[in-house]
C-alpha atoms as a PDB file:
ATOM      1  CA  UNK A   1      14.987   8.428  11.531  1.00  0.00           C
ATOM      2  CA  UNK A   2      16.914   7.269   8.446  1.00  0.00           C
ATOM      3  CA  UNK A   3      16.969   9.753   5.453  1.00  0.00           C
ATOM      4  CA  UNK A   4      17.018   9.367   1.549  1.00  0.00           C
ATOM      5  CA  UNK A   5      19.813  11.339  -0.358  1.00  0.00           C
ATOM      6  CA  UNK A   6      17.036  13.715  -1.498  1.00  0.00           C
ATOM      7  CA  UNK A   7      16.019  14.513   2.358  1.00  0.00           C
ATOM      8  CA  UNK A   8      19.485  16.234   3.055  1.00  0.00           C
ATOM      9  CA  UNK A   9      18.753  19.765   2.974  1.00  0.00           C
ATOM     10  CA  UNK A  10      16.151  18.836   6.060  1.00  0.00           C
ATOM     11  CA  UNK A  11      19.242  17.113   7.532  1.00  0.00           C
ATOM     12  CA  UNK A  12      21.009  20.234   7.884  1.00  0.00           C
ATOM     13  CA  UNK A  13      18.366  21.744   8.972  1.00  0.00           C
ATOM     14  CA  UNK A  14      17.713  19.826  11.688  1.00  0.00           C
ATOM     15  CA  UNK A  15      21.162  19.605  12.592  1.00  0.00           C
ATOM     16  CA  UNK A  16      21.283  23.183  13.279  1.00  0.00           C
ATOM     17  CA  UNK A  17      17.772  23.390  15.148  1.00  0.00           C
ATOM     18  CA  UNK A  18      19.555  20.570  17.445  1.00  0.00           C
ATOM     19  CA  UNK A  19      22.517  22.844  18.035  1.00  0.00           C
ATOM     20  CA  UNK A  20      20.241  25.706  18.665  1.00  0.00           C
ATOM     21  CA  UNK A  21      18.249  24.025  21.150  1.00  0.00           C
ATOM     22  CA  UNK A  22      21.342  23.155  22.502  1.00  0.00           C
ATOM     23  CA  UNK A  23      22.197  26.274  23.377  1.00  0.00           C
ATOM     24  CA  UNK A  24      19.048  27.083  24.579  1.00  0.00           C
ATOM     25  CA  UNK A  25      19.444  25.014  27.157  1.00  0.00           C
ATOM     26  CA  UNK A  26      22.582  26.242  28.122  1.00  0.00           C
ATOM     27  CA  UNK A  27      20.549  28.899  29.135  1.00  0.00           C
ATOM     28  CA  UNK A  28      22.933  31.665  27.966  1.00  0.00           C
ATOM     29  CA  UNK A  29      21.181  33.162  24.830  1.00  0.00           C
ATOM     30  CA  UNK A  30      17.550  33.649  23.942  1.00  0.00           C
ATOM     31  CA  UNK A  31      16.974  32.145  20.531  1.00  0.00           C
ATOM     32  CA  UNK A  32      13.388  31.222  20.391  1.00  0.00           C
ATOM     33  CA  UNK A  33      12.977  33.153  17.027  1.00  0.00           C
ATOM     34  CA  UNK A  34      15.860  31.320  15.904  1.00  0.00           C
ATOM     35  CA  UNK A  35      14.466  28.231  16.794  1.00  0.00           C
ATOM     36  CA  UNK A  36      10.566  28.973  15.741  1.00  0.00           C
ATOM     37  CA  UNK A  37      11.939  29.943  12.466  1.00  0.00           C
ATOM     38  CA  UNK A  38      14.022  26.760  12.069  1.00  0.00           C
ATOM     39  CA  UNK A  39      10.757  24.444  12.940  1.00  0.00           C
ATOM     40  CA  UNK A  40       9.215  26.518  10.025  1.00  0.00           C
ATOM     41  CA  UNK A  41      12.187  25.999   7.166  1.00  0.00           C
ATOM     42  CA  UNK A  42      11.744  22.471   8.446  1.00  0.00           C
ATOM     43  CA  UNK A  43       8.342  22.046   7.436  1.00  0.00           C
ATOM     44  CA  UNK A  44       8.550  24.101   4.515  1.00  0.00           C
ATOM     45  CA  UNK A  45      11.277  22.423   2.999  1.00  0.00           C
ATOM     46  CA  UNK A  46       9.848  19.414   3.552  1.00  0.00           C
ATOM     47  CA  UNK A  47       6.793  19.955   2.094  1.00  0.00           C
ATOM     48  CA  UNK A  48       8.294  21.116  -1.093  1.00  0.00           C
ATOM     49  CA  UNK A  49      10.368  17.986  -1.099  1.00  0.00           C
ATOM     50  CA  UNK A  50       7.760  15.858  -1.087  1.00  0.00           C
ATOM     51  CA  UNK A  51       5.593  17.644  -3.152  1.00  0.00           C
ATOM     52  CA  UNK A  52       8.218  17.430  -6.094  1.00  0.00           C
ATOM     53  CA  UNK A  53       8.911  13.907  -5.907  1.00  0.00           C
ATOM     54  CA  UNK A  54      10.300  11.631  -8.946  1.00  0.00           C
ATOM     55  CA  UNK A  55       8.921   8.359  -9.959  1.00  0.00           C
ATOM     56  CA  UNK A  56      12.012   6.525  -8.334  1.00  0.00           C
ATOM     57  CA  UNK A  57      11.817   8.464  -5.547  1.00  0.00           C
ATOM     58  CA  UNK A  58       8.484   7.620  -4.423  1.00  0.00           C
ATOM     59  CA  UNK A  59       9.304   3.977  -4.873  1.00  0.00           C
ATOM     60  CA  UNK A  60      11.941   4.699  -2.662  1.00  0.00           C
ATOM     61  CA  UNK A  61       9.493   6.141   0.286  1.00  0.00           C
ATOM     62  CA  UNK A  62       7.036   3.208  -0.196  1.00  0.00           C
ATOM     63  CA  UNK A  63       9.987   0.956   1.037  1.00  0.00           C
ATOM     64  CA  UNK A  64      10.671   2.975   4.249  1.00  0.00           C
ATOM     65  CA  UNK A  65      11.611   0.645   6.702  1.00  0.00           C
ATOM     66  CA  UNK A  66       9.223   2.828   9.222  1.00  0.00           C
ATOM     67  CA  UNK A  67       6.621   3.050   6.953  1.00  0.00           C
ATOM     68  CA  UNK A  68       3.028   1.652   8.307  1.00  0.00           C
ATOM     69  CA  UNK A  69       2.663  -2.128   7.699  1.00  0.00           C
ATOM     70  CA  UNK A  70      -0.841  -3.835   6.945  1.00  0.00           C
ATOM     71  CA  UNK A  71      -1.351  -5.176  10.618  1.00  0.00           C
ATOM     72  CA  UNK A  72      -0.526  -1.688  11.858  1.00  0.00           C
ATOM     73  CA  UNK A  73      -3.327  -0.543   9.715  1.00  0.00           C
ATOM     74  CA  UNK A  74      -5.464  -3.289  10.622  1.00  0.00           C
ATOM     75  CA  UNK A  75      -5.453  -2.936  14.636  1.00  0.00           C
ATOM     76  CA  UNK A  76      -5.570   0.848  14.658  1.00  0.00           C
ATOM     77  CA  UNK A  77      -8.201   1.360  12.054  1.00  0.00           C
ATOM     78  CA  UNK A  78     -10.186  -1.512  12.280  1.00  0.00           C
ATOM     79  CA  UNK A  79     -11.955  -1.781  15.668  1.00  0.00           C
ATOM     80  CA  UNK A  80     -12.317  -5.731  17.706  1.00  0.00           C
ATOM     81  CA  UNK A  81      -9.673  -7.132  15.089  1.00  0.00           C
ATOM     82  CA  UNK A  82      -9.963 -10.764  15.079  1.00  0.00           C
ATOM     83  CA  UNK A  83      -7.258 -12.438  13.298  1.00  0.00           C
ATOM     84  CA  UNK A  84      -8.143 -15.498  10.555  1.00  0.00           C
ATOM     85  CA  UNK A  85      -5.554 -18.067   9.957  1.00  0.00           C
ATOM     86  CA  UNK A  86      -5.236 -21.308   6.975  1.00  0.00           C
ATOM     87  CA  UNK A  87      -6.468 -22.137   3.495  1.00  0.00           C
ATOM     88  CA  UNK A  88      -7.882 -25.748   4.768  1.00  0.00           C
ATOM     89  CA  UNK A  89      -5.546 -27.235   2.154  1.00  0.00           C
ATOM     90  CA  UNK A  90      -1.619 -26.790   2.813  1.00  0.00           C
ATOM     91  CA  UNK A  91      -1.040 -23.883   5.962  1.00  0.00           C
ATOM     92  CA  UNK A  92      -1.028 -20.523   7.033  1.00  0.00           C
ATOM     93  CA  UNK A  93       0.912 -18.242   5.090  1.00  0.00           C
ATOM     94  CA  UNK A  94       1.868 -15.758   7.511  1.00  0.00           C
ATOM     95  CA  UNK A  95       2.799 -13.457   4.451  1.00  0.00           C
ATOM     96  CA  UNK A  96      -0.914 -12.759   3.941  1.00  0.00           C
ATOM     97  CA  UNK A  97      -3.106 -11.952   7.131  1.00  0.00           C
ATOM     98  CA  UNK A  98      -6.729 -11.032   7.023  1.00  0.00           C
ATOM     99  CA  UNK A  99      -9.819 -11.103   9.138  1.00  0.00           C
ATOM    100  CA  UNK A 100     -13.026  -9.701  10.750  1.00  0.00           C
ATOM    101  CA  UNK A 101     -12.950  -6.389  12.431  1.00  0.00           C
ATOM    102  CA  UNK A 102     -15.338  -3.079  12.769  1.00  0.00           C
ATOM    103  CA  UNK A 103     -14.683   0.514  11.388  1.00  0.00           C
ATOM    104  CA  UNK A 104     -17.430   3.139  11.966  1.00  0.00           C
ATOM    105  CA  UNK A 105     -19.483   0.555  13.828  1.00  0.00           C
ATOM    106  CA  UNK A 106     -19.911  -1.701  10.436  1.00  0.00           C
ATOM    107  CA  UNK A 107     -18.521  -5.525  10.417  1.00  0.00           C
ATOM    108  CA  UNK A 108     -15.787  -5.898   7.611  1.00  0.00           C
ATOM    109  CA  UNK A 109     -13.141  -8.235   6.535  1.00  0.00           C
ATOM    110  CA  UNK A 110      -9.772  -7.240   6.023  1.00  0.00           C
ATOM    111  CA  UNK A 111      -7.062  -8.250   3.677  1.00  0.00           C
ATOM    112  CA  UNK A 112      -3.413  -7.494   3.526  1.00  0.00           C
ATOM    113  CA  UNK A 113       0.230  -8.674   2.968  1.00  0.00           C
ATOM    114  CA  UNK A 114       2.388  -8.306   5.846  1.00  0.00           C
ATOM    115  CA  UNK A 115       6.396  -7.548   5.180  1.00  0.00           C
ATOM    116  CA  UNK A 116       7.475  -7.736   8.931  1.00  0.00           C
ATOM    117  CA  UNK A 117       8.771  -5.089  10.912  1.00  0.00           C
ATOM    118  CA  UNK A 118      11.932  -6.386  11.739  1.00  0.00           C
ATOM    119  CA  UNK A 119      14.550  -8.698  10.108  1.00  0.00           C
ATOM    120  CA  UNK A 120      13.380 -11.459  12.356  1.00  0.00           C
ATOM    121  CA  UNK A 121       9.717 -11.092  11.356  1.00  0.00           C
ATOM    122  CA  UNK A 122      10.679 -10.453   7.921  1.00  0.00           C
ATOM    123  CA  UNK A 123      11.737 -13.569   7.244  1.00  0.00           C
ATOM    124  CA  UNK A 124       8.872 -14.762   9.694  1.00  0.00           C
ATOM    125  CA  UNK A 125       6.390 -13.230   7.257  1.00  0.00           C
ATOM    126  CA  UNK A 126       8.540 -14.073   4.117  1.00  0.00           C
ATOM    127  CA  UNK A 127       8.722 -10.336   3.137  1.00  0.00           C
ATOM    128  CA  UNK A 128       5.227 -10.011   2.359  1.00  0.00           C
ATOM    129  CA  UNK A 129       5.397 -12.181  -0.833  1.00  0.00           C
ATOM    130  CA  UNK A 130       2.637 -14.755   0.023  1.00  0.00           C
ATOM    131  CA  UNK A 131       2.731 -18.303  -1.537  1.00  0.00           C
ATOM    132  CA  UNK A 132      -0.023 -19.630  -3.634  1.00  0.00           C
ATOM    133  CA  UNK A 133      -1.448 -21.018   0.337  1.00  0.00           C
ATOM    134  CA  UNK A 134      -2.040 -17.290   0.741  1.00  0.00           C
ATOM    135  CA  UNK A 135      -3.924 -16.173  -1.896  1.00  0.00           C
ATOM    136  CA  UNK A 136      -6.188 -19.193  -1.353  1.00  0.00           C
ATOM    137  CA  UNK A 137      -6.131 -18.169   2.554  1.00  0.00           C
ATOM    138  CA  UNK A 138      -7.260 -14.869   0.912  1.00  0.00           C
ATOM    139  CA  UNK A 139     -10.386 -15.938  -1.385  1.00  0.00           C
ATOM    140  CA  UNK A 140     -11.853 -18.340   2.120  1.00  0.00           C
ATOM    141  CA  UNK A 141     -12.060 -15.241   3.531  1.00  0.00           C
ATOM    142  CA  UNK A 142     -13.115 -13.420   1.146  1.00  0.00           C
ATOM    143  CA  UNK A 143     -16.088 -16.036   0.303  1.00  0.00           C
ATOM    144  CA  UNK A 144     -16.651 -15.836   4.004  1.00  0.00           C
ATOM    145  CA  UNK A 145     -17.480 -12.167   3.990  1.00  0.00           C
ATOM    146  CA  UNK A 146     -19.474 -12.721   1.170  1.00  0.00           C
ATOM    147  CA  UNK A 147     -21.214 -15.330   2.837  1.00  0.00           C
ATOM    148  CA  UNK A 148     -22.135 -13.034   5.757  1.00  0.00           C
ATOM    149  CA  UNK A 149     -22.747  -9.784   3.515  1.00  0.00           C
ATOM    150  CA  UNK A 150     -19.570  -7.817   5.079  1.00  0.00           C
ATOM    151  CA  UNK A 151     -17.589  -5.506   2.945  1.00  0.00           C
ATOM    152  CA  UNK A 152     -14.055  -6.489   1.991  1.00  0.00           C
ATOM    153  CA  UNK A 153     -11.138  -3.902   2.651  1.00  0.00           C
ATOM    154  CA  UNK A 154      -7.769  -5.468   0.844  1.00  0.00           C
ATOM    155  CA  UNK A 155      -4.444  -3.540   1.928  1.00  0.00           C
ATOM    156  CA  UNK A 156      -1.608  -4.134  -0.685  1.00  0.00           C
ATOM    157  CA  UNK A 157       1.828  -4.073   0.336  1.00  0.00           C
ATOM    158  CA  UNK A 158       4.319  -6.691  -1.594  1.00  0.00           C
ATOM    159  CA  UNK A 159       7.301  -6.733  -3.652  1.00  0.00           C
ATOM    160  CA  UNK A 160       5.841  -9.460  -5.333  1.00  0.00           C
ATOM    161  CA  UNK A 161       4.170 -12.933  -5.231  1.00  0.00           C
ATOM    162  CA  UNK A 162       7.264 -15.759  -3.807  1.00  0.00           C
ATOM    163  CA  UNK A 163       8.790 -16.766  -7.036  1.00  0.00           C
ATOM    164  CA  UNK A 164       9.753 -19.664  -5.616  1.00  0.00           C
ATOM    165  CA  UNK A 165      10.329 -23.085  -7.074  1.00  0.00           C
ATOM    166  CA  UNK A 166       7.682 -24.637  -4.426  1.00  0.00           C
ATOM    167  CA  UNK A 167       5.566 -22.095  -5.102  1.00  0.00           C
ATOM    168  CA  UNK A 168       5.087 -23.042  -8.850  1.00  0.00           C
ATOM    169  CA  UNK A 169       4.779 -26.613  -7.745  1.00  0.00           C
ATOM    170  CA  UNK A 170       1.296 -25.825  -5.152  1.00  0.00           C
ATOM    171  CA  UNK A 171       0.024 -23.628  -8.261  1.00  0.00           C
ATOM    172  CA  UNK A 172       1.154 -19.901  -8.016  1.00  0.00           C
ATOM    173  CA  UNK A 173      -0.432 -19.022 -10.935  1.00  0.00           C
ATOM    174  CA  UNK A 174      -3.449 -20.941 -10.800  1.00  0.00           C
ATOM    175  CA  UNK A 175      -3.740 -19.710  -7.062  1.00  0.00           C
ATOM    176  CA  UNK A 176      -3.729 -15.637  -8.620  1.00  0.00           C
ATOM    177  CA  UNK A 177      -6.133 -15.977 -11.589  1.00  0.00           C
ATOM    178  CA  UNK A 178      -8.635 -17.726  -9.236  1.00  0.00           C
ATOM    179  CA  UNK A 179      -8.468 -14.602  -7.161  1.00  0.00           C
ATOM    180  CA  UNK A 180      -8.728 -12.105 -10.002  1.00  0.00           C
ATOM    181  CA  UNK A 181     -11.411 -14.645 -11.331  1.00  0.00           C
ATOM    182  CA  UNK A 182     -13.707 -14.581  -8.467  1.00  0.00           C
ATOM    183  CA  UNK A 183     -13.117 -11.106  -7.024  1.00  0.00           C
ATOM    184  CA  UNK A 184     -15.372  -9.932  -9.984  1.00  0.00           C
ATOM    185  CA  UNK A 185     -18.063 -12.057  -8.658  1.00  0.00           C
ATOM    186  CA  UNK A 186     -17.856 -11.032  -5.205  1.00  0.00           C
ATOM    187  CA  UNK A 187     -21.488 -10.068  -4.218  1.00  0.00           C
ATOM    188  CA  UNK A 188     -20.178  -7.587  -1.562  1.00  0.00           C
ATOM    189  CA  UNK A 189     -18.726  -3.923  -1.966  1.00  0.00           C
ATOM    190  CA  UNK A 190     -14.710  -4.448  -2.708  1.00  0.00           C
ATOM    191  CA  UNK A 191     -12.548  -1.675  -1.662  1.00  0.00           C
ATOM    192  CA  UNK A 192      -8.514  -2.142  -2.360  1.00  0.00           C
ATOM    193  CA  UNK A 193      -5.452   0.517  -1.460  1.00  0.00           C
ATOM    194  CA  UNK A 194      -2.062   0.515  -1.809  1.00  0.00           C
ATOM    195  CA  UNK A 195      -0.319   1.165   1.117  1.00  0.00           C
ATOM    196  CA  UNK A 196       3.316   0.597   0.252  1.00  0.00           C
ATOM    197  CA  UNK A 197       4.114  -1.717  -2.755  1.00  0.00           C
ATOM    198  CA  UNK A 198       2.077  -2.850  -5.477  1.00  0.00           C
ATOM    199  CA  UNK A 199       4.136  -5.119  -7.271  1.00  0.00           C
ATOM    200  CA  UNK A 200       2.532  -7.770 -10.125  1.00  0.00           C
ATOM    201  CA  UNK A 201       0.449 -10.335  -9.533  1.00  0.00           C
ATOM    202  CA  UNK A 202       1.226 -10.731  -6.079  1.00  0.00           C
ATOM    203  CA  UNK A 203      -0.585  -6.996  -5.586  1.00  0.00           C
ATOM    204  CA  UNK A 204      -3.492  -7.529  -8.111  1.00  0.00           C
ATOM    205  CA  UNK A 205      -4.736 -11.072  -6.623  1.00  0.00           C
ATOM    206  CA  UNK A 206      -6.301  -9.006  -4.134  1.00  0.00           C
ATOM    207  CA  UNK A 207      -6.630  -6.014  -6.033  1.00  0.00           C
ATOM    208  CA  UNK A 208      -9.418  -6.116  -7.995  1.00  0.00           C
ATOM    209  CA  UNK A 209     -12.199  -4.249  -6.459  1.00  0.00           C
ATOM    210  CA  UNK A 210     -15.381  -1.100  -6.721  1.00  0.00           C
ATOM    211  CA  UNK A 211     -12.526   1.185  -5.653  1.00  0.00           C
ATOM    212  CA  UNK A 212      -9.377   0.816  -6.055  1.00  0.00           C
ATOM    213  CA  UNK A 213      -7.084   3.681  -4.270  1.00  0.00           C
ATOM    214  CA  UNK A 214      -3.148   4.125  -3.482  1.00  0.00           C
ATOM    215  CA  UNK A 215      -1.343   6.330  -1.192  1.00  0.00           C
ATOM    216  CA  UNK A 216       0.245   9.001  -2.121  1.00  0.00           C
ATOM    217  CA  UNK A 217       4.079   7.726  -2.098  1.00  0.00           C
ATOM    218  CA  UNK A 218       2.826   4.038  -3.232  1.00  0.00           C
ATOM    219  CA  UNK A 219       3.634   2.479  -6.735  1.00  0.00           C
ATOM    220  CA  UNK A 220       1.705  -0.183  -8.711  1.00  0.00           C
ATOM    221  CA  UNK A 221       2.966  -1.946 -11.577  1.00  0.00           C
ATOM    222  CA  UNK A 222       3.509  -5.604 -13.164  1.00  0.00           C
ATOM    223  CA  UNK A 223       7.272  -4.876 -12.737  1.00  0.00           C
ATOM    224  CA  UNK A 224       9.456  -3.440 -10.448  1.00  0.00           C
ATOM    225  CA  UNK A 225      12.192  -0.791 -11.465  1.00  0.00           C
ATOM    226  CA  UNK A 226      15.417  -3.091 -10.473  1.00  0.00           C
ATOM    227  CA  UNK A 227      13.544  -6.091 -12.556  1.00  0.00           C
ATOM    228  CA  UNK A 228      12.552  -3.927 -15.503  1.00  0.00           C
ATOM    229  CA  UNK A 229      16.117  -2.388 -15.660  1.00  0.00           C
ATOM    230  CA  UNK A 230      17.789  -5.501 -15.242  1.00  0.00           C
ATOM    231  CA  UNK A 231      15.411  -7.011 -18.095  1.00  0.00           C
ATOM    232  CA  UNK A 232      16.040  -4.357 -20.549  1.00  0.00           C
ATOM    233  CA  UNK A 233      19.419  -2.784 -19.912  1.00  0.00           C
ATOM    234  CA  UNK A 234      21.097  -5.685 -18.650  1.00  0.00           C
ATOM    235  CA  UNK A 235      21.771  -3.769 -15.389  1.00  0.00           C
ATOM    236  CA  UNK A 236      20.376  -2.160 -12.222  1.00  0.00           C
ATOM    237  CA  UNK A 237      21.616   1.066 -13.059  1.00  0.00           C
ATOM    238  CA  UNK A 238      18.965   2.390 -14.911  1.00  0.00           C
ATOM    239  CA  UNK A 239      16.169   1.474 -12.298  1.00  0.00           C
ATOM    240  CA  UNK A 240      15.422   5.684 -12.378  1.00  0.00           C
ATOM    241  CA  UNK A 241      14.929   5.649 -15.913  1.00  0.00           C
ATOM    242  CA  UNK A 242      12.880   2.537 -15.586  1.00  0.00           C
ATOM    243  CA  UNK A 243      10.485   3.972 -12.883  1.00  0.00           C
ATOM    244  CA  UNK A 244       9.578   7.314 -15.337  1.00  0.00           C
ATOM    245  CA  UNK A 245       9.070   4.736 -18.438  1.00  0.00           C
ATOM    246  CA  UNK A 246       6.230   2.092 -16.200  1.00  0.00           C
ATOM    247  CA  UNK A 247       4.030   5.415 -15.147  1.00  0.00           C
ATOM    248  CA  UNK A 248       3.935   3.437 -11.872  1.00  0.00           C
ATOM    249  CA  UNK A 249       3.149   6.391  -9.245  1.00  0.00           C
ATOM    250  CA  UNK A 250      -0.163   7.247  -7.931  1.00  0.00           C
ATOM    251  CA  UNK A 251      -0.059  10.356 -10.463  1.00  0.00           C
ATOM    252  CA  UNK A 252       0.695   8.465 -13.194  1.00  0.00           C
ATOM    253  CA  UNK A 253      -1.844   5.388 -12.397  1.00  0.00           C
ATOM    254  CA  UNK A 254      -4.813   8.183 -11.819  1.00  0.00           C
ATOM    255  CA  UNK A 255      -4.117  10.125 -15.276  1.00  0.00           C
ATOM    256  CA  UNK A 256      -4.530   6.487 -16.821  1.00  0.00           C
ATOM    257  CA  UNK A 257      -7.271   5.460 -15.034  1.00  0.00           C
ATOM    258  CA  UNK A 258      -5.860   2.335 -13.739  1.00  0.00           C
ATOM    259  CA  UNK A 259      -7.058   3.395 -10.185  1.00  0.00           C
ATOM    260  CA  UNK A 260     -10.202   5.380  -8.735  1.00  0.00           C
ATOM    261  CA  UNK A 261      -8.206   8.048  -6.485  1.00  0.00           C
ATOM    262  CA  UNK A 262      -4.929   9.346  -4.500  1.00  0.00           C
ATOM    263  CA  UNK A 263      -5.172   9.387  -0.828  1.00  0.00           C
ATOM    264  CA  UNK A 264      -2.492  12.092   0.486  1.00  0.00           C
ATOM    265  CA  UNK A 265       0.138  11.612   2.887  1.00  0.00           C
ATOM    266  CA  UNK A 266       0.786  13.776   6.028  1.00  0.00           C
ATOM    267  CA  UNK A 267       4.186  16.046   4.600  1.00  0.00           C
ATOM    268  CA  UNK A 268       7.193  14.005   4.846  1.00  0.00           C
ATOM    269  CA  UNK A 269       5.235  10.571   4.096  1.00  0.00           C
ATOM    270  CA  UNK A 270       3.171   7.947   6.123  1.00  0.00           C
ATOM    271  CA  UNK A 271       6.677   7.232   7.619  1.00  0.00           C
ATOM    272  CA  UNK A 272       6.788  10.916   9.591  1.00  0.00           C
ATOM    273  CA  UNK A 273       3.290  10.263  10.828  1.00  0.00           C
ATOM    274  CA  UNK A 274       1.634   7.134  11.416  1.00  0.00           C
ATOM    275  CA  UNK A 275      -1.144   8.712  13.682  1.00  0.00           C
ATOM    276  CA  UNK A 276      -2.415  10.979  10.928  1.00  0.00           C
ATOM    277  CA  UNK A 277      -2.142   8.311   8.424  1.00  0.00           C
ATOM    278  CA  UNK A 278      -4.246   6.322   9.722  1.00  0.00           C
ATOM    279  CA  UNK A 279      -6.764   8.796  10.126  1.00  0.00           C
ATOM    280  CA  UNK A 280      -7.004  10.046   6.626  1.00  0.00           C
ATOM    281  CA  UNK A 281      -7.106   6.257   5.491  1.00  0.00           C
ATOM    282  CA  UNK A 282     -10.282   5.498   7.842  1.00  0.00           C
ATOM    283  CA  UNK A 283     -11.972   8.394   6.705  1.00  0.00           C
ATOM    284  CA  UNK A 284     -11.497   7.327   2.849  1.00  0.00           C
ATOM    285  CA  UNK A 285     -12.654   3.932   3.991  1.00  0.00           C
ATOM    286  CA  UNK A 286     -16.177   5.097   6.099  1.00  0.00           C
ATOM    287  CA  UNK A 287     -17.134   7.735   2.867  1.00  0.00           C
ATOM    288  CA  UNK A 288     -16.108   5.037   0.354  1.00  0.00           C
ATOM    289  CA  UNK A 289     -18.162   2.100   1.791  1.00  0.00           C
ATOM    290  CA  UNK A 290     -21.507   4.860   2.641  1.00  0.00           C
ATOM    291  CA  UNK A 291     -21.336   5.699  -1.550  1.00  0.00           C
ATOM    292  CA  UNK A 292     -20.860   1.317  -2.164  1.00  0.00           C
ATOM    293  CA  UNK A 293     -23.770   0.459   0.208  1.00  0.00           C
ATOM    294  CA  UNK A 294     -26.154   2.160  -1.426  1.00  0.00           C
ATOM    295  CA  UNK A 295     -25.438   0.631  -4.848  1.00  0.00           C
ATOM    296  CA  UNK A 296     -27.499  -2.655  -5.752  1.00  0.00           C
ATOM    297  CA  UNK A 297     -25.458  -5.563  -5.623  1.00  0.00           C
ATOM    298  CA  UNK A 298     -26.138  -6.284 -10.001  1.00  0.00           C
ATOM    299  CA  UNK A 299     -25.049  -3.115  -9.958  1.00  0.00           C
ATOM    300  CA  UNK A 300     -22.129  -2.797  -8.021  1.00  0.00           C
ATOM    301  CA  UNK A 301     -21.015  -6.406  -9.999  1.00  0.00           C
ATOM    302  CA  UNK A 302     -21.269  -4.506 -13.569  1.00  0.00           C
ATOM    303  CA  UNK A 303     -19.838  -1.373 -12.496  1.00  0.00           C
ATOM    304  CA  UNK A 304     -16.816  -3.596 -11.156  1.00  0.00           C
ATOM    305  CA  UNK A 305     -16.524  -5.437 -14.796  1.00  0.00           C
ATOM    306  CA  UNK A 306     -16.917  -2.703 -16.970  1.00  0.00           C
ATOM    307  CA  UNK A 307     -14.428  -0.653 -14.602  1.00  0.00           C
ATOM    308  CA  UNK A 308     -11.508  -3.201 -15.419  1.00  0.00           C
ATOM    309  CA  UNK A 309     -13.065  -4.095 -19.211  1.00  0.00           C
ATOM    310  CA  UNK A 310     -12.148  -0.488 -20.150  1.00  0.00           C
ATOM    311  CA  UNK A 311      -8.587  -0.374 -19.086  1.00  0.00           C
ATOM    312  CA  UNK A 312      -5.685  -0.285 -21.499  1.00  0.00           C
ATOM    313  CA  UNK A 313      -5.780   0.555 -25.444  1.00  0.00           C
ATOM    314  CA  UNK A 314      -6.713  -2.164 -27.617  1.00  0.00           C
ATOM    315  CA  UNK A 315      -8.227  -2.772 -31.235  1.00  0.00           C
ATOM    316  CA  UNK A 316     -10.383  -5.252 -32.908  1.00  0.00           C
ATOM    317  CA  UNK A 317      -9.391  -7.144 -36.097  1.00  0.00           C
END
């Protein structure tokens, strides 16, 4: 498994638990308190790790090339997942995926961008930054829900909507704030989490929702470090710096109330441990759509407004 600079004291560690199991094997010394207390520094050290991680750093894990992507999520959590395909005006954007499926024997519709797991399907899936065809794909099926009273799970996971000159031309924009727009009128429970990346608009046209979580080593932000350092230092040096100054972590978007809650990670990331990942994500989804369904629909529409009404610091002239 590939590891960051800040993983190399579990390196080592494993390196010698290898060796030792090595000569285990060999069958000529008996080291199984050596080894046991190895597998313990392991997960210690870990833990700590991960428990102390910076702002960059976490951006860092959300981009783990073994990370869980959205259609991972979607065919493990979500039971009889029927895939949903075109806008009915230009084509499928195979950046943004969505459709019906069952969790906890309740009917849903499911939302995501899709980065690919592969170079291949990266490119395939345009590294999860859908075109303005996908956020339109999106709202059908997110009217269609609505249409059949089914909840709406989104899963966010993009560096960003394509900034691409085509893009502009078939309304990127336009394509966005009609999400944003008519997500707040959405007469069905809304839940949104941030798997991996949350990056700008590309995250928030389909992140406005009742509930809005992120992972534990997620970020969400209008900007991401490399752009914001390149924007105001000239250079992608100071991407670090740049991470601490947007408050972009899960910590830092909780203390502001930009976001209803932190779901934790197994130790060592979603990366080490897809399996209980998953698990901890369905559970947040089954409690968080029992506490939505029994909310009146006015209700659950005003609570949404006034939720996103009260963010940020502002003054009247």
């Amino acid at each position: 498994m590939e590891l960051f600079d800040f993983e190399k004291p579990i390196e080592e560690l494993e390196a010698q638990l290898s060796k030792a199991k090595e000569i285990k094997a060999a069958g000529s010394v008996d080291i199984d308190s050596a080894i046991e207390e190895l597998e313990g520094k392991i997960i210690a050290t870990r833990k700590e790790i991960y428990q102390n991680l910076s702002p960059w750093q976490r951006v860092q894990v959300s981009r783990h090339p073994m990370r869980p992507y959205t259609l991972e999520y979607m065919e493990t959590i979500f039971e009889d997942f029927i895939e949903l395909h075109g806008d009915r005006q230009c084509h499928d954007d195979k950046a943004m995926i969505g459709g019906f499926g069952r969790i906890d024997g309740q009917s849903v519709m499911v939302i995501g961008q899709q980065k690919g797991v592969n170079t291949k399907m990266r490119q395939y899936r345009n590294f999860g930054m859908a075109n303005p065809e996908g956020y339109r794909k999106a709202l059908r099926l997110m009217k269609l829900a609505e249409k059949f009273n089914k909840p709406i799970i989104t899963l966010i996971d993009t560096p960003g909507a394509y900034p691409g000159i085509e893009a502009e031309e078939r309304g990127q924009a336009e394509a966005i704030a009609r999400n944003i727009y008519e997500m707040f009128k959405l007469r069905v429970p809304v839940i949104c989490i941030v798997i991996g990346e949350g990056a700008s608009g590309g995250a928030i046209g389909i992140g406005v929702g009742d509930r809005v979580y992120m992972l534990e080593n997620t970020w969400y932000s209008v900007i991401a470090p490399e752009s914001c350092s390149s924007i105001l230092w000239r250079s992608w040096d100071f991407k670090r710096e740049a991470a601490e100054a947007l408050k972009l972590s899960a910590a830092d978007m909780y203390a502001n109330k930009l976001i209803d809650g932190i779901i934790p990670e197994p130790d060592g990331g979603a990366h080490n441990n897809h399996e209980e990942t998953f698990k901890i994500v369905k559970q947040k989804i089954i409690d968080t759509l029992a506490e939505l369904n029994k909310i009146p629909v006015d209700e659950l529409l005003k609570q949404r407004l006034e939720k996103f009404a009260n963010m940020g610091v502002y003054k009247e002239v």
